[in-house]
C-alpha atoms as a PDB file:
ATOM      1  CA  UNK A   1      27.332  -9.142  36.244  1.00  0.00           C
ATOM      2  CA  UNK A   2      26.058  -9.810  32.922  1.00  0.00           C
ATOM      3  CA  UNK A   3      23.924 -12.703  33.773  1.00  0.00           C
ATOM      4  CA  UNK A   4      22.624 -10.810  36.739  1.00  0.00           C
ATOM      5  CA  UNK A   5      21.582  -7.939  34.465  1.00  0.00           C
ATOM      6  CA  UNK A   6      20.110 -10.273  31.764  1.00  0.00           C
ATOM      7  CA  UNK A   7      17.916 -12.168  34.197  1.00  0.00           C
ATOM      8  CA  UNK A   8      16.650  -8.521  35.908  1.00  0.00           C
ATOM      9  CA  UNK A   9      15.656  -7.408  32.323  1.00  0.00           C
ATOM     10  CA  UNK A  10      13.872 -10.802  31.238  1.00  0.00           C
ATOM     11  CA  UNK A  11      12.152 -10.715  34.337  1.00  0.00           C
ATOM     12  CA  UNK A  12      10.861  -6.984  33.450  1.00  0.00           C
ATOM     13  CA  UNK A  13       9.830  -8.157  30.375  1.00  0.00           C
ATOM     14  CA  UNK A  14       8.039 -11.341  31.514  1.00  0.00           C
ATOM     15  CA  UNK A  15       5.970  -9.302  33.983  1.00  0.00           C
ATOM     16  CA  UNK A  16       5.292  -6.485  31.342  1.00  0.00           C
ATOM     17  CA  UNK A  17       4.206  -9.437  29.275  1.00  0.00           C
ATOM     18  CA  UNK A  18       1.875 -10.814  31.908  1.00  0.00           C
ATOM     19  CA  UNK A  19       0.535  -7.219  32.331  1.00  0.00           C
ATOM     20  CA  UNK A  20      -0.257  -6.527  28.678  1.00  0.00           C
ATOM     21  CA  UNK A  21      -1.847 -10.092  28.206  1.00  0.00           C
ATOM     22  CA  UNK A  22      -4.172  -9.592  31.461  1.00  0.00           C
ATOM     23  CA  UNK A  23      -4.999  -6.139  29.977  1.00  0.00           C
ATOM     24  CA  UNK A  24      -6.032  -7.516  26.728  1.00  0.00           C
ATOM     25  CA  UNK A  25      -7.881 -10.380  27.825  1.00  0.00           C
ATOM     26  CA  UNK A  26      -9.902  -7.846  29.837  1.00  0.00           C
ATOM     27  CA  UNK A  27     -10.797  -5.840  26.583  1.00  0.00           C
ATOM     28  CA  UNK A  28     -14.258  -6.507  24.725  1.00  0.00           C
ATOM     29  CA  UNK A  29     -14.078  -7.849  21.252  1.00  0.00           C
ATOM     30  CA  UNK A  30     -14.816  -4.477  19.345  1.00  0.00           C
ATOM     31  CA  UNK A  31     -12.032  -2.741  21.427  1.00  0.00           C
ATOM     32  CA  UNK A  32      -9.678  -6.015  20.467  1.00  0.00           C
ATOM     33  CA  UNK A  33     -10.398  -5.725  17.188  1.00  0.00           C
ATOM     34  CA  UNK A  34      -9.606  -1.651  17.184  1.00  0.00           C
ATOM     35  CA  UNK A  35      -6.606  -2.309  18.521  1.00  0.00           C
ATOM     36  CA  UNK A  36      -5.928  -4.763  16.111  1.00  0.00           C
ATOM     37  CA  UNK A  37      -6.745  -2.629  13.617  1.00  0.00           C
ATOM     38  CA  UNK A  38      -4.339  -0.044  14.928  1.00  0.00           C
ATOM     39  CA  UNK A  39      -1.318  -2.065  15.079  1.00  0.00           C
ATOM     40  CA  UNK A  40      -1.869  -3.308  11.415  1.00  0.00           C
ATOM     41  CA  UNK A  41      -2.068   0.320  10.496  1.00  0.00           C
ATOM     42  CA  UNK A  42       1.347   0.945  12.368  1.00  0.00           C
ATOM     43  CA  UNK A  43       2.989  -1.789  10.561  1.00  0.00           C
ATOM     44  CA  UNK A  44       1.788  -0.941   7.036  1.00  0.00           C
ATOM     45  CA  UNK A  45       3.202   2.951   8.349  1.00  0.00           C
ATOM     46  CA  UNK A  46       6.290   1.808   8.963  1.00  0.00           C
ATOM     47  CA  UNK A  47       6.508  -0.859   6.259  1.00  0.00           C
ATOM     48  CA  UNK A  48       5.930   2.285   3.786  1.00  0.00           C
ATOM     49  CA  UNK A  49       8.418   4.278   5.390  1.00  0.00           C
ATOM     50  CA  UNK A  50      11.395   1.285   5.599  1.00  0.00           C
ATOM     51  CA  UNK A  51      10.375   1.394   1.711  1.00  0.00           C
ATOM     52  CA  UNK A  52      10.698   5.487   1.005  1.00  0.00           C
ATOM     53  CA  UNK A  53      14.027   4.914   2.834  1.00  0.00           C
ATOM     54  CA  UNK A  54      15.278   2.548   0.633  1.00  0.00           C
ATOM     55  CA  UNK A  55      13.764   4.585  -2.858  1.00  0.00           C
ATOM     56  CA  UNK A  56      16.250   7.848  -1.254  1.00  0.00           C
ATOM     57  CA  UNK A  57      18.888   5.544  -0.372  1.00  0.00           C
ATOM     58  CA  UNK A  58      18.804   3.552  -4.324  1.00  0.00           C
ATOM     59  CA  UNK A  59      18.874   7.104  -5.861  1.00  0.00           C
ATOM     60  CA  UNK A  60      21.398   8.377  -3.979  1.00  0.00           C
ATOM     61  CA  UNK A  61      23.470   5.490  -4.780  1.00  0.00           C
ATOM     62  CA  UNK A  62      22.181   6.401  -8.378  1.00  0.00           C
ATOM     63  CA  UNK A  63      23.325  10.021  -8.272  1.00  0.00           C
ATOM     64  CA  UNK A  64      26.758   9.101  -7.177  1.00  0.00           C
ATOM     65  CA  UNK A  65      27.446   6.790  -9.376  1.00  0.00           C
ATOM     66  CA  UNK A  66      26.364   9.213 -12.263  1.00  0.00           C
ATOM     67  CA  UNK A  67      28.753  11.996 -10.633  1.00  0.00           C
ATOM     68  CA  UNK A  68      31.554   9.263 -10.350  1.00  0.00           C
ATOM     69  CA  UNK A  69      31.610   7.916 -14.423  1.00  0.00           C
ATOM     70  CA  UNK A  70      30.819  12.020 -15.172  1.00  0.00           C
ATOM     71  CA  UNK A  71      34.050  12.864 -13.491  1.00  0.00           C
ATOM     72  CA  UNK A  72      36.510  10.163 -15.281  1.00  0.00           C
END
C-alpha cells in the first residue's frame, strides 16, 4: 500500500514539475527575472523570521535559567 501511495504522489509531483517548468519557460526574461526576484525576497523573509525565532527562543532559555539559579 505504501509503495502504491509513494509512486501516486511522485507521479503528482513529476507532472506538477513538468507543469511549472513549461510555465516558466513560456515567461519573458523581465517576468523571469521578477519572479526571481520574488522568491529571493521570500527566502530572505523567511530566513529573517527562522532568525527572530531563534533570538525569542535564546532569551527564553535565558530567562529561565535566570529564574532557575534565582530560586536556589
Amino acid at each position: 500500500m505504501d509503495q502504491i501511495a509513494s509512486a501516486a504522489l511522485q507521479a503528482c509531483l513529476r507532472r506538477d514539475y513538468d507543469s511549472a517548468r513549461q510555465a516558466l519557460l513560456g515567461l519573458e526574461p523581465t517576468a523571469l527575472r521578477e519572479l526571481q526576484q520574488a522568491a529571493m525576497a521570500l527566502q530572505n523573509l523567511t530566513a529573517a523570521r527562522r532568525y527572530a525565532i531563534a533570538q525569542q527562543q535564546l532569551a527564553i532559555v535565558k530567562k529561565l535559567q535566570e529564574a532557575k539559579m534565582a530560586n536556589r
